[in-house]
C-alpha atoms as a PDB file:
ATOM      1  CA  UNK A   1     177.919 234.060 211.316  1.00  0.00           C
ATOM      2  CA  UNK A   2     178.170 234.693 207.829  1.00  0.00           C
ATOM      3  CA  UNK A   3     179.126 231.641 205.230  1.00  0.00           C
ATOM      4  CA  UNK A   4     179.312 230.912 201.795  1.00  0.00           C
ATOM      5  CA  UNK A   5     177.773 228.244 199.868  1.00  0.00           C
ATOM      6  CA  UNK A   6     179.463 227.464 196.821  1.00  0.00           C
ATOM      7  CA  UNK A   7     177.228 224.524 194.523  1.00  0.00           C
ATOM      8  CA  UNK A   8     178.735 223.452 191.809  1.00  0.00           C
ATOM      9  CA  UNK A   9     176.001 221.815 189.713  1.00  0.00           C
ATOM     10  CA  UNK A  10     175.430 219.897 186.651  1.00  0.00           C
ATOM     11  CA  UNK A  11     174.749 223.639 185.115  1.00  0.00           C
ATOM     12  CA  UNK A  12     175.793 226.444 187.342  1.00  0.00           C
ATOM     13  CA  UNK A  13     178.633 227.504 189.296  1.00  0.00           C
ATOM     14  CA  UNK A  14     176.919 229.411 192.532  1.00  0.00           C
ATOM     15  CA  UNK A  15     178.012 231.494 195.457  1.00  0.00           C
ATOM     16  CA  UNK A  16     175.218 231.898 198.358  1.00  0.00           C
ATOM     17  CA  UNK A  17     176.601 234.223 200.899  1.00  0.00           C
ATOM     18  CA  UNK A  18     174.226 234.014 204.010  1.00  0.00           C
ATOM     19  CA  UNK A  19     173.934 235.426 207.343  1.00  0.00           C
ATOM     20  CA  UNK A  20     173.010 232.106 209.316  1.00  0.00           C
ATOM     21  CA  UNK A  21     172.013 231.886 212.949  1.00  0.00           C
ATOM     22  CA  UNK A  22     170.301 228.643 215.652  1.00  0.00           C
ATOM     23  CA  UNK A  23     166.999 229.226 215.107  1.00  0.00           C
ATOM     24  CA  UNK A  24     166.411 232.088 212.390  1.00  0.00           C
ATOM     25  CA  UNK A  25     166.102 231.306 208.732  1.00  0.00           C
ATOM     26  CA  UNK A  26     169.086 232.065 206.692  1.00  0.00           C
ATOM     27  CA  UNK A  27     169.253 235.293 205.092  1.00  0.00           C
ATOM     28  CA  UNK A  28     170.594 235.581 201.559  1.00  0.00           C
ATOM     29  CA  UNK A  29     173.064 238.623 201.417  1.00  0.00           C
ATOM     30  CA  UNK A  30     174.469 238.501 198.270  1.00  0.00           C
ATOM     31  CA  UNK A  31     174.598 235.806 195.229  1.00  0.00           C
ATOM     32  CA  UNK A  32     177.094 234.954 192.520  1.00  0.00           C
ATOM     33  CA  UNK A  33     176.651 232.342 189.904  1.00  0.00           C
ATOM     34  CA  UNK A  34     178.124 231.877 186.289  1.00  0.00           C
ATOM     35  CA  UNK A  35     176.180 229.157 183.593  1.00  0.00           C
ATOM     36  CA  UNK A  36     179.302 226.386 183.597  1.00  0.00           C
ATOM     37  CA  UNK A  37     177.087 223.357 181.965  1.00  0.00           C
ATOM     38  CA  UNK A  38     179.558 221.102 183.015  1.00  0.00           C
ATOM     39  CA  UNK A  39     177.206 218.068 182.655  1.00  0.00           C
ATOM     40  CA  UNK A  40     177.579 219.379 178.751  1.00  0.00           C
ATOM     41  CA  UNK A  41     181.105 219.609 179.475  1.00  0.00           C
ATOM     42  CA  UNK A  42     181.910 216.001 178.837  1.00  0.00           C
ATOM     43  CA  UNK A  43     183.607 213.894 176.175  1.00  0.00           C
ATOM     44  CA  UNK A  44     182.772 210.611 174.819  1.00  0.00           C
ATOM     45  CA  UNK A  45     184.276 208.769 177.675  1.00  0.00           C
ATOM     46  CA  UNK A  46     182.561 211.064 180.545  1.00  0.00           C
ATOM     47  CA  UNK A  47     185.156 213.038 181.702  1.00  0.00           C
ATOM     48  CA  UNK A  48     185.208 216.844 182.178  1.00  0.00           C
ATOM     49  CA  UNK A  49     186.421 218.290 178.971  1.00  0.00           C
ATOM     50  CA  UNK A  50     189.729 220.761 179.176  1.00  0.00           C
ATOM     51  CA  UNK A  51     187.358 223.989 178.188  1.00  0.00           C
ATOM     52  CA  UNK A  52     184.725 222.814 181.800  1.00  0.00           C
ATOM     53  CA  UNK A  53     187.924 222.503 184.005  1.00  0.00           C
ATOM     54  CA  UNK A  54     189.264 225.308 183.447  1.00  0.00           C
ATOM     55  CA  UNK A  55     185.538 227.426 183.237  1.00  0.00           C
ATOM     56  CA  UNK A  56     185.276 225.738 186.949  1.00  0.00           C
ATOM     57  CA  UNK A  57     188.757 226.877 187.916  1.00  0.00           C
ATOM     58  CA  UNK A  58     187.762 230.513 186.881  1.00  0.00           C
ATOM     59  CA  UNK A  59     184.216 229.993 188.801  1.00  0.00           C
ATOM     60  CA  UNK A  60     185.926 228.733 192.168  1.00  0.00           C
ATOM     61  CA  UNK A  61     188.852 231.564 192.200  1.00  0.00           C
ATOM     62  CA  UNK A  62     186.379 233.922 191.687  1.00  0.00           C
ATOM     63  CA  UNK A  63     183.984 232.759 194.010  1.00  0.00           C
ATOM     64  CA  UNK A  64     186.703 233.016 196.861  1.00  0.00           C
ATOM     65  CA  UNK A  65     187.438 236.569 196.275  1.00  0.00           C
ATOM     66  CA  UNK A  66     183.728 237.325 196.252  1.00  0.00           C
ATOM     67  CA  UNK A  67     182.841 235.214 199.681  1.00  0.00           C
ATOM     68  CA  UNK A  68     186.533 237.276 200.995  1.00  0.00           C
ATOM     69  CA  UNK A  69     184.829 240.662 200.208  1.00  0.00           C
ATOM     70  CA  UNK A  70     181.554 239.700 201.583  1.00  0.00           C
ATOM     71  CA  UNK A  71     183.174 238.354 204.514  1.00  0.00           C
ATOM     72  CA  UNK A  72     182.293 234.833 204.791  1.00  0.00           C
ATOM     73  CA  UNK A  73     184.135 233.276 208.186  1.00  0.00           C
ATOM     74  CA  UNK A  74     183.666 229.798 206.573  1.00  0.00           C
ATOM     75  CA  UNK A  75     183.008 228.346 202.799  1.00  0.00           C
ATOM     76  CA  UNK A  76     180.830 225.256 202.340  1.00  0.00           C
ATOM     77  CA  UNK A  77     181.974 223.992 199.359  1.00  0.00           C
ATOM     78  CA  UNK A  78     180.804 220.862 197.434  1.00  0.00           C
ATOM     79  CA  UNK A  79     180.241 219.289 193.737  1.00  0.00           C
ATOM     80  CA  UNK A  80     177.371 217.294 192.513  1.00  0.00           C
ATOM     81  CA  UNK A  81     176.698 215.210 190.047  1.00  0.00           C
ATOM     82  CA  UNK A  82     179.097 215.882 186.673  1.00  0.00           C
ATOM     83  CA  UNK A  83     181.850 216.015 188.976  1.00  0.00           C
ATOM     84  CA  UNK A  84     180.695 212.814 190.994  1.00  0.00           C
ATOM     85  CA  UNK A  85     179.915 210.828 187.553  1.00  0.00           C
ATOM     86  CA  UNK A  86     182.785 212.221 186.019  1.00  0.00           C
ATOM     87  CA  UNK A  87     185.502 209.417 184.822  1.00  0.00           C
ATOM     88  CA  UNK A  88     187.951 211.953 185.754  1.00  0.00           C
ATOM     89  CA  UNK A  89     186.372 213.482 188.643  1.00  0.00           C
ATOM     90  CA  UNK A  90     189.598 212.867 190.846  1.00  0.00           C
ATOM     91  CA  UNK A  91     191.964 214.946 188.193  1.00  0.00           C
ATOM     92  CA  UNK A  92     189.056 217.599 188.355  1.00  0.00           C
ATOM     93  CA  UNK A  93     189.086 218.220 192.200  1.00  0.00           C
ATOM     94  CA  UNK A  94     192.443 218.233 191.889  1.00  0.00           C
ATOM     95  CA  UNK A  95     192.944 221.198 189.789  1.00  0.00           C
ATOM     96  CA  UNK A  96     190.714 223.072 191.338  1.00  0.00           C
ATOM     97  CA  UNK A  97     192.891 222.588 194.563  1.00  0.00           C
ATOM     98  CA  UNK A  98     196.166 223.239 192.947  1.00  0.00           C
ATOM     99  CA  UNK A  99     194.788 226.766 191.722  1.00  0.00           C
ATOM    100  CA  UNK A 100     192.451 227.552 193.758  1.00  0.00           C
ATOM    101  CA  UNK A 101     193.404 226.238 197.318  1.00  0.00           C
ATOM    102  CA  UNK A 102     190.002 225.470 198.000  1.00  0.00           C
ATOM    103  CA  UNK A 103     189.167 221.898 198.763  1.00  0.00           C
ATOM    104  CA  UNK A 104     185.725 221.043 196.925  1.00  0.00           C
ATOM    105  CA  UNK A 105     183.648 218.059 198.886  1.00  0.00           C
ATOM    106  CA  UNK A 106     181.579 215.716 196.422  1.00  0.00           C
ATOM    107  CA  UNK A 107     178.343 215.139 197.542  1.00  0.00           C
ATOM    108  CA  UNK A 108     176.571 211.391 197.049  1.00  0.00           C
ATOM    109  CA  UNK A 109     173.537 211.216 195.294  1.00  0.00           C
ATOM    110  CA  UNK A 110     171.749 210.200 198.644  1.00  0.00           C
ATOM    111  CA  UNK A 111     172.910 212.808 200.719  1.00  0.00           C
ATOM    112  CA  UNK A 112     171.846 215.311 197.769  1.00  0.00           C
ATOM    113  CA  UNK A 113     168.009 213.795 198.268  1.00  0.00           C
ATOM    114  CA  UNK A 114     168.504 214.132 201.876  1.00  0.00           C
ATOM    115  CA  UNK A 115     170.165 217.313 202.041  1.00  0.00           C
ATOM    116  CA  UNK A 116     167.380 218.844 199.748  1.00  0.00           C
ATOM    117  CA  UNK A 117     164.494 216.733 201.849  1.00  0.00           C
ATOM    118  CA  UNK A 118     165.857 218.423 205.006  1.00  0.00           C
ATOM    119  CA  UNK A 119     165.459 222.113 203.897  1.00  0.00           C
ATOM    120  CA  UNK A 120     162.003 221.491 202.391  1.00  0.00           C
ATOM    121  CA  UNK A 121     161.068 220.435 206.155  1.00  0.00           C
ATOM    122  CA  UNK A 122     161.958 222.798 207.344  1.00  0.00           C
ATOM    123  CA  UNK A 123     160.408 224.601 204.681  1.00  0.00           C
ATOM    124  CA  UNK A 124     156.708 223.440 205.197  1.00  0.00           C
ATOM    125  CA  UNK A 125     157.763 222.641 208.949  1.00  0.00           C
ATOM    126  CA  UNK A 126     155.885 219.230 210.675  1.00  0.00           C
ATOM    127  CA  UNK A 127     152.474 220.355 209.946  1.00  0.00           C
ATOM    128  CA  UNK A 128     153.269 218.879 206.050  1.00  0.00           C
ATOM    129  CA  UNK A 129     153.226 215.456 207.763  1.00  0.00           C
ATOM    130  CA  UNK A 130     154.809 212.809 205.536  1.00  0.00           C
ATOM    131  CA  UNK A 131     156.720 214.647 202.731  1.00  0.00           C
ATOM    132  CA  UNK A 132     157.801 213.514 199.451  1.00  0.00           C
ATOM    133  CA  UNK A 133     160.295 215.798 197.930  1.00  0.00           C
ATOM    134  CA  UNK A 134     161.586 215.652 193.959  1.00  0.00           C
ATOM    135  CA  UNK A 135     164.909 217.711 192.898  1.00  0.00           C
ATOM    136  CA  UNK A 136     165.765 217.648 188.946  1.00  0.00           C
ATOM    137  CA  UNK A 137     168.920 219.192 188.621  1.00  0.00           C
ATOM    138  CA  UNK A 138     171.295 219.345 185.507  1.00  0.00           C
ATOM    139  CA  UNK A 139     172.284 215.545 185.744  1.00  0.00           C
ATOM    140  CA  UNK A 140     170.568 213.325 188.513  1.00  0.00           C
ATOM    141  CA  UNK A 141     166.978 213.016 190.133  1.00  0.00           C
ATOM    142  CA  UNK A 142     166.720 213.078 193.348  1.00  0.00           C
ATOM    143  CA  UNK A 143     163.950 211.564 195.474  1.00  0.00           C
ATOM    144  CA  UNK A 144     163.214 211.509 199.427  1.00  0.00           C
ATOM    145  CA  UNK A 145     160.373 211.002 201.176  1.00  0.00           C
ATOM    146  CA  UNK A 146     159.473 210.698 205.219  1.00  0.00           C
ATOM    147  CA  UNK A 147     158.124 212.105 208.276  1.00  0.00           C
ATOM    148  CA  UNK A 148     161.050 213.369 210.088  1.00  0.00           C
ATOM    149  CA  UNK A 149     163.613 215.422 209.480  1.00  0.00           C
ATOM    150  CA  UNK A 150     165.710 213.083 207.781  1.00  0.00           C
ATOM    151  CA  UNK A 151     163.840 210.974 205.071  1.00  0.00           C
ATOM    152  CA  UNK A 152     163.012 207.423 205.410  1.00  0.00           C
ATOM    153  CA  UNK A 153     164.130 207.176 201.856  1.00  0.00           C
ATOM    154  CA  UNK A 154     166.452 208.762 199.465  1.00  0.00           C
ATOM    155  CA  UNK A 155     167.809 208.115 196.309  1.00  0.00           C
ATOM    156  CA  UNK A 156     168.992 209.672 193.081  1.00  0.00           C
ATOM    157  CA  UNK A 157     169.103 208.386 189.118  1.00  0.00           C
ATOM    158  CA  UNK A 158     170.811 209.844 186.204  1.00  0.00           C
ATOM    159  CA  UNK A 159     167.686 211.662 184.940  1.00  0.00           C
ATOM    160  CA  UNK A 160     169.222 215.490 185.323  1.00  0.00           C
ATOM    161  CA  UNK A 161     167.215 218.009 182.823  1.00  0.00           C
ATOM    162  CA  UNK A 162     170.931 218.974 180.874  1.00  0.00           C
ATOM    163  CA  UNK A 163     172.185 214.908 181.466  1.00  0.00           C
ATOM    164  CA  UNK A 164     169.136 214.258 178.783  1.00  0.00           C
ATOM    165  CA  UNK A 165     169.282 217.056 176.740  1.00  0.00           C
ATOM    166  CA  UNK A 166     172.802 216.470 175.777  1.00  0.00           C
ATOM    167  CA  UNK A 167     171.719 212.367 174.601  1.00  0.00           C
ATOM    168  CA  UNK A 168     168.460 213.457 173.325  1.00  0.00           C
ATOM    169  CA  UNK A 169     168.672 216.677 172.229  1.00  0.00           C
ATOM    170  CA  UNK A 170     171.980 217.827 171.187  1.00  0.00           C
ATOM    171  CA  UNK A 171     172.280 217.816 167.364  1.00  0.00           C
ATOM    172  CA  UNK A 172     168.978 217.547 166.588  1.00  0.00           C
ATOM    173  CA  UNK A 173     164.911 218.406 167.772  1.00  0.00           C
ATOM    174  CA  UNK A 174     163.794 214.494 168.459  1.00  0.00           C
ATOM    175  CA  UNK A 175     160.953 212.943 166.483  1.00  0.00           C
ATOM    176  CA  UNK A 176     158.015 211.871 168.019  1.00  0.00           C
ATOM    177  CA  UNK A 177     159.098 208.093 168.211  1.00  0.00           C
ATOM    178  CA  UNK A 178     162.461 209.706 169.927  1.00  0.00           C
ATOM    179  CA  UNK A 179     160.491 211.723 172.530  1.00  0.00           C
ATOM    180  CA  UNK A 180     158.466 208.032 172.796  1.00  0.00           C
ATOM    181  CA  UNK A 181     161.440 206.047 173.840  1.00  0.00           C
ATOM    182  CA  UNK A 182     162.970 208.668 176.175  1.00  0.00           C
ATOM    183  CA  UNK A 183     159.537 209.136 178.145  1.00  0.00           C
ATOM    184  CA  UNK A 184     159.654 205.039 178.192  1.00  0.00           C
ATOM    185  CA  UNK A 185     163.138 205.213 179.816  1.00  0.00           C
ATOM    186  CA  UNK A 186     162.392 208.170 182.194  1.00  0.00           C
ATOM    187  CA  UNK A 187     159.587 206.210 183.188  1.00  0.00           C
ATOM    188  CA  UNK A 188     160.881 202.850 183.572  1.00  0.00           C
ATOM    189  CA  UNK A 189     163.742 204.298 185.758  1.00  0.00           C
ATOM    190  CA  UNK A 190     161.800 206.046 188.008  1.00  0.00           C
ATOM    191  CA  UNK A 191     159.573 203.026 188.524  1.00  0.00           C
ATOM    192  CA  UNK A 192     162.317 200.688 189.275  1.00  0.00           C
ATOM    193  CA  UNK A 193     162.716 201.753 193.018  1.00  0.00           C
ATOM    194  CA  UNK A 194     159.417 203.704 193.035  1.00  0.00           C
ATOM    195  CA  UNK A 195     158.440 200.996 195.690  1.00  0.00           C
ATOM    196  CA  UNK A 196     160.398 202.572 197.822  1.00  0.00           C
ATOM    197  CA  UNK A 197     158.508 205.871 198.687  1.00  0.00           C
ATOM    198  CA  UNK A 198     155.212 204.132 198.145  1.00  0.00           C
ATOM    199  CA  UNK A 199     155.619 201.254 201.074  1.00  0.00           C
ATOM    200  CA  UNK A 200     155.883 203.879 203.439  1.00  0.00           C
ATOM    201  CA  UNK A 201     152.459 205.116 201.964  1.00  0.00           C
ATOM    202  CA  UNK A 202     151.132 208.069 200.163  1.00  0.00           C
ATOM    203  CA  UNK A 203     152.554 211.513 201.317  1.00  0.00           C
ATOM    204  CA  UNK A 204     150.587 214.365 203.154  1.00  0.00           C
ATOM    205  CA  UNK A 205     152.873 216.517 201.010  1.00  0.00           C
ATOM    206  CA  UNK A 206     154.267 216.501 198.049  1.00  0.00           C
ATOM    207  CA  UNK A 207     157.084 219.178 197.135  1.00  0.00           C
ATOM    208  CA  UNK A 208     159.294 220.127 194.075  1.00  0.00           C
ATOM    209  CA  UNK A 209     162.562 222.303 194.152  1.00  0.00           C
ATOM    210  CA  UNK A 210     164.997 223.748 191.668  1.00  0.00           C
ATOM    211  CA  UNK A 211     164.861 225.521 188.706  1.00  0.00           C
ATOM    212  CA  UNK A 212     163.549 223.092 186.428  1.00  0.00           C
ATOM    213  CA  UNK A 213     160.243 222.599 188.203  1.00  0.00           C
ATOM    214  CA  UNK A 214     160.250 226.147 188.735  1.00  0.00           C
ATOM    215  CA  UNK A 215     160.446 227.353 185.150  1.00  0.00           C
ATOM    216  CA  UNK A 216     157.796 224.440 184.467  1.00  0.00           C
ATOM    217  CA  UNK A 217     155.541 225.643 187.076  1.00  0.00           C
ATOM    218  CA  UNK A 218     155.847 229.842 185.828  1.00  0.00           C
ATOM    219  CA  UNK A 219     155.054 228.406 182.646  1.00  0.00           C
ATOM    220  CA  UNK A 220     151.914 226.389 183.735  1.00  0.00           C
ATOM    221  CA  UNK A 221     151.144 230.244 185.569  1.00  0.00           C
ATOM    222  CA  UNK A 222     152.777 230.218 188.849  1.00  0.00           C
ATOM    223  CA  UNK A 223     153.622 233.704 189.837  1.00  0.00           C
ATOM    224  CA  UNK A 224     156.824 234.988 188.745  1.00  0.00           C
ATOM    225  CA  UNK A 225     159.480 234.864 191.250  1.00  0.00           C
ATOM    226  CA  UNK A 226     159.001 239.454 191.766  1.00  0.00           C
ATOM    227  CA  UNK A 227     156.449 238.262 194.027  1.00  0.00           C
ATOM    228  CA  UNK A 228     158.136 236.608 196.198  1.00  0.00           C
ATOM    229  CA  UNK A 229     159.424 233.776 197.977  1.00  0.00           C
ATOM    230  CA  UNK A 230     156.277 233.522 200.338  1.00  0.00           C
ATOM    231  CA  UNK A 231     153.863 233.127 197.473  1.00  0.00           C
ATOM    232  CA  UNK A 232     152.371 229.981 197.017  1.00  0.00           C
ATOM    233  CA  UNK A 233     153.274 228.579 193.859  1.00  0.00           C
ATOM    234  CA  UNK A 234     152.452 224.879 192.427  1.00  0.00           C
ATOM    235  CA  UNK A 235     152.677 223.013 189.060  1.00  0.00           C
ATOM    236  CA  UNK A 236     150.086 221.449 188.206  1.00  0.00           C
ATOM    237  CA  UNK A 237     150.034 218.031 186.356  1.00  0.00           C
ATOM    238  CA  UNK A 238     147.015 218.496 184.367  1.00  0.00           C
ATOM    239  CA  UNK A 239     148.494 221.612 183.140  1.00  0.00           C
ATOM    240  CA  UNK A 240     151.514 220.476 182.359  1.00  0.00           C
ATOM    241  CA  UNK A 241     150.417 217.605 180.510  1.00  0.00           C
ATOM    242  CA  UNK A 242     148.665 219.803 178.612  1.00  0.00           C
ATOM    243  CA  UNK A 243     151.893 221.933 177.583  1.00  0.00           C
ATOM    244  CA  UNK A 244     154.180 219.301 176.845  1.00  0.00           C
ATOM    245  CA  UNK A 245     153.024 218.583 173.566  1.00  0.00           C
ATOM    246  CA  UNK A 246     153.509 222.265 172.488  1.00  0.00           C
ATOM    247  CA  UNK A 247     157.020 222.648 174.032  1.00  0.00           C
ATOM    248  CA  UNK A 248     157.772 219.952 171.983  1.00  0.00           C
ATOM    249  CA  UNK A 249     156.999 221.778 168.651  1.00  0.00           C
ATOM    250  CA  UNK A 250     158.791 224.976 169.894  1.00  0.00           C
ATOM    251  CA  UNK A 251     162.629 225.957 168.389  1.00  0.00           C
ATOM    252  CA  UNK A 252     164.733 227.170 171.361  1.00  0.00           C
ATOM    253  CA  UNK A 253     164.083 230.754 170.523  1.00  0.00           C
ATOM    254  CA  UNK A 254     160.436 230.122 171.310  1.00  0.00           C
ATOM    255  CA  UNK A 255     161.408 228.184 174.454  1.00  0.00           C
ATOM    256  CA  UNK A 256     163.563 230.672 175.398  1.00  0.00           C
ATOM    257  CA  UNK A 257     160.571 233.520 175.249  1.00  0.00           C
ATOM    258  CA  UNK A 258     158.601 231.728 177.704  1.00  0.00           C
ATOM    259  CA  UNK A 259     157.960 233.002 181.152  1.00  0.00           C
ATOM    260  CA  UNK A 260     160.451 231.770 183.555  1.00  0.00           C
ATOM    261  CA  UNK A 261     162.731 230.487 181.006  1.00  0.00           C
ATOM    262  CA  UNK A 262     166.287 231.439 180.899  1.00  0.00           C
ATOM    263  CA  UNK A 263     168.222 230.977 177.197  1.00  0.00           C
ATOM    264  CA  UNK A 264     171.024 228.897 178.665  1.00  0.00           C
ATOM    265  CA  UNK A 265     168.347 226.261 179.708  1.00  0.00           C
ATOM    266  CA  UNK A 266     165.833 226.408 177.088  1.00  0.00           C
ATOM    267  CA  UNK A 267     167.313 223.159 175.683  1.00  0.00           C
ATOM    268  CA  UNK A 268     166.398 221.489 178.737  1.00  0.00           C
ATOM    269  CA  UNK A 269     163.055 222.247 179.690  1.00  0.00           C
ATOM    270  CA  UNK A 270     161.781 219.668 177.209  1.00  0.00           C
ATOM    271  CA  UNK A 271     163.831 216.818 178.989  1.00  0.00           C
ATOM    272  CA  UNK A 272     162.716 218.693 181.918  1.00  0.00           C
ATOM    273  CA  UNK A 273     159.064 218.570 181.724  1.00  0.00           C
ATOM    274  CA  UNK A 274     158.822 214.775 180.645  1.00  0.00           C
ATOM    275  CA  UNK A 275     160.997 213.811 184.103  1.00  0.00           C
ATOM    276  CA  UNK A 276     158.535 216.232 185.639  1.00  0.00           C
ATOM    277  CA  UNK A 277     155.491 214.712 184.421  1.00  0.00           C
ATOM    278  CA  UNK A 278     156.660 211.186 185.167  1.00  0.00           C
ATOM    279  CA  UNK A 279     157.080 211.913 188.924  1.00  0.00           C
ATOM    280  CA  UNK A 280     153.410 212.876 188.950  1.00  0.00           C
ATOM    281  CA  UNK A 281     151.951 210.110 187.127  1.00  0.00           C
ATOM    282  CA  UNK A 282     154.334 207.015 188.571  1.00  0.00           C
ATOM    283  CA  UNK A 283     153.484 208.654 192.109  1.00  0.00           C
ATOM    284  CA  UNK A 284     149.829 209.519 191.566  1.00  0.00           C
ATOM    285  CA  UNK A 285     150.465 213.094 192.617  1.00  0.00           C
ATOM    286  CA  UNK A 286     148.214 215.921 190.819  1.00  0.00           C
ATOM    287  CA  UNK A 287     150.643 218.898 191.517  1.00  0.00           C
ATOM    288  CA  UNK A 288     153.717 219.439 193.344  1.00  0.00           C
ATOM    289  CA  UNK A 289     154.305 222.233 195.525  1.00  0.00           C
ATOM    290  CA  UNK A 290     157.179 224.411 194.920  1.00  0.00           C
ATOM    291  CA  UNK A 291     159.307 225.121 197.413  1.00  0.00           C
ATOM    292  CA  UNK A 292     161.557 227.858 197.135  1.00  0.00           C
ATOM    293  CA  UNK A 293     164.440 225.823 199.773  1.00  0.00           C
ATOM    294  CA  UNK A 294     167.251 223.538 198.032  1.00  0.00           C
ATOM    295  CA  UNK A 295     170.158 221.728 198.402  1.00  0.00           C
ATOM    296  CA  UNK A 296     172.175 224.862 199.797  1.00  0.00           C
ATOM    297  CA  UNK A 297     169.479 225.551 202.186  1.00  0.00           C
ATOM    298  CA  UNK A 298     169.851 221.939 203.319  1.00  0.00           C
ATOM    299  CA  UNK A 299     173.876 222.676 203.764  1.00  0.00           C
ATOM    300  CA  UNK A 300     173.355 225.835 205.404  1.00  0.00           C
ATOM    301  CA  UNK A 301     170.882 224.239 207.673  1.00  0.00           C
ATOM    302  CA  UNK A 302     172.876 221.419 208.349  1.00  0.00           C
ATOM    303  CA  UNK A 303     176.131 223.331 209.008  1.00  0.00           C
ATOM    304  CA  UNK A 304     174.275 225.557 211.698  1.00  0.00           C
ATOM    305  CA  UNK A 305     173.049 223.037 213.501  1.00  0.00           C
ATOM    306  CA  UNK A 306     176.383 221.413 214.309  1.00  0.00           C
ATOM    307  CA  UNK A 307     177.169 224.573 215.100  1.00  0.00           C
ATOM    308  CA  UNK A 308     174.691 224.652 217.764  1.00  0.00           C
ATOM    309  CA  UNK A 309     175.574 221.451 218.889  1.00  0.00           C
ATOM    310  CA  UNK A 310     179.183 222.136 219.097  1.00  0.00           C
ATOM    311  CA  UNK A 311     178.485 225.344 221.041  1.00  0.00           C
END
């Protein structure tokens, strides 16, 4: 059957249209996805300004006539984390049901770790053994680790690439004692429930999606995405230790030349890469492997097999 995934992230509004079938991969057929920043989006007291409602609106109306064209038979749609954090998140879904007609789902932070975990697996398949799987997206981490299907562990902490840029980095380039104290806090949030993955000991496998660690890893020299999604690609820790110190000193022009990087998140790659490195370093992992399956994935995969089950 053909379905339509629409994310709405912390940064981008996107449309997956897939052909999905028991026991096949799914296979993209066509893509649509707009920059919203919504985690930028938000006023002093957290909510969702007027200007990111009705950019979302716009996204989701627009989405449905694309999935209609493409002819989707069903649309998985569902929010993560600046609508699930937002102080108005209610008043949010709301609107986009009153003018849309679509009813957008709000995933949990857990079930984002889980949801992600479950499409890596499938992914690397069993032979990965125990996995450990990282996800920075625009406003939460998510972390899941385990040696089935469905992790042993999963959790997720407000340490999304834009989520930081916007405290750290929005009116000004932060000093070196700045950049100090936010690699302290990254750190010291991570390590709070890093006792979780590491009780059920170290992984086989370790595994990074989205487009955070993706840009990071083209920029360490991971092949660019015209390659291919079957390429093995991999950021290194040593090598991004090594570049963190320069992106530091670049302007967002400069950022925004680098391989892999797209203007709209040059801001964040900073943020980005010192979430990044703290993964690796708290967990004792010298590179992550990237994996090209997400969150979508993980609903698509999800969705087909109740499918099969139902059938």
């Amino acid at each position: 059957m053909r379905l339509g995934v629409l994310d709405i992230g912390s940064n981008t509004g996107h449309l997956l249209v897939v052909d999905a079938h028991g026991g096949s991969a799914p296979l993209a057929a066509s893509s649509h996805k707009e920059p919203l920043r919504l985690a930028e989006h938000l006023d002093d007291a957290g909510a969702v300004t007027q200007l990111g409602i009705d950019a979302l609106v716009r996204f989701v109306a627009d989405a449905i006539v694309v999935a209609e064209d493409r002819g989707c038979e069903e649309m998985l749609a569902f929010a993560t984390s600046a609508v699930r954090d937002a102080v108005n998140s209610d008043d949010v879904l709301a609107r986009v049901r009153e003018r849309t007609g679509l009813e957008l789902g709000v995933l949990s932070g857990e079930d984002e770790a889980r949801l992600t975990f479950l499409s890596v697996r499938r992914w690397f398949g069993w032979s990965a053994g125990r996995l450990a799987v990282f996800d920075i997206g625009g406003g939460s981490l998510e972390i899941a680790a385990g040696s089935d299907e469905a992790p042993d562990v999963a959790w997720s902490m407000p340490l999304g690439a834009a989520r930081l840029a916007r405290a750290y980095f929005a009116d000004r380039n932060p000093g070196e004692e700045q950049l100090r104290e936010l690699r302290k806090r990254i750190r010291a949030e991570i390590a709070r429930d890093a006792g979780q993955l590491l009780r059920g000991g170290a992984p086989h496998r370790a595994a990074a999606t989205s487009k955070t660690f993706r840009s990071l890893a083209r920029i360490c020299g991971a092949a660019p995405s015209s390659e291919g999604l079957l390429v093995p690609r991999a950021l290194e820790r040593a090598a991004l230790a090594t570049w963190i110190p320069k992106l530091a000193t670049m302007d967002l022009a400069e950022l925004a030349g680098l391989p892999g990087v797209s203007p709209s998140r040059a801001h964040q790659i900073v943020p980005g890469a010192l979430v990044a490195e703290a993964c690796m370093d708290i967990f004792d992992l010298p590179a992550l492997e990237i994996c090209p399956w997400a969150l979508r994935e993980g609903v698509i995969l999800e969705r087909i097999d109740q499918i099969g089950v139902l059938g």
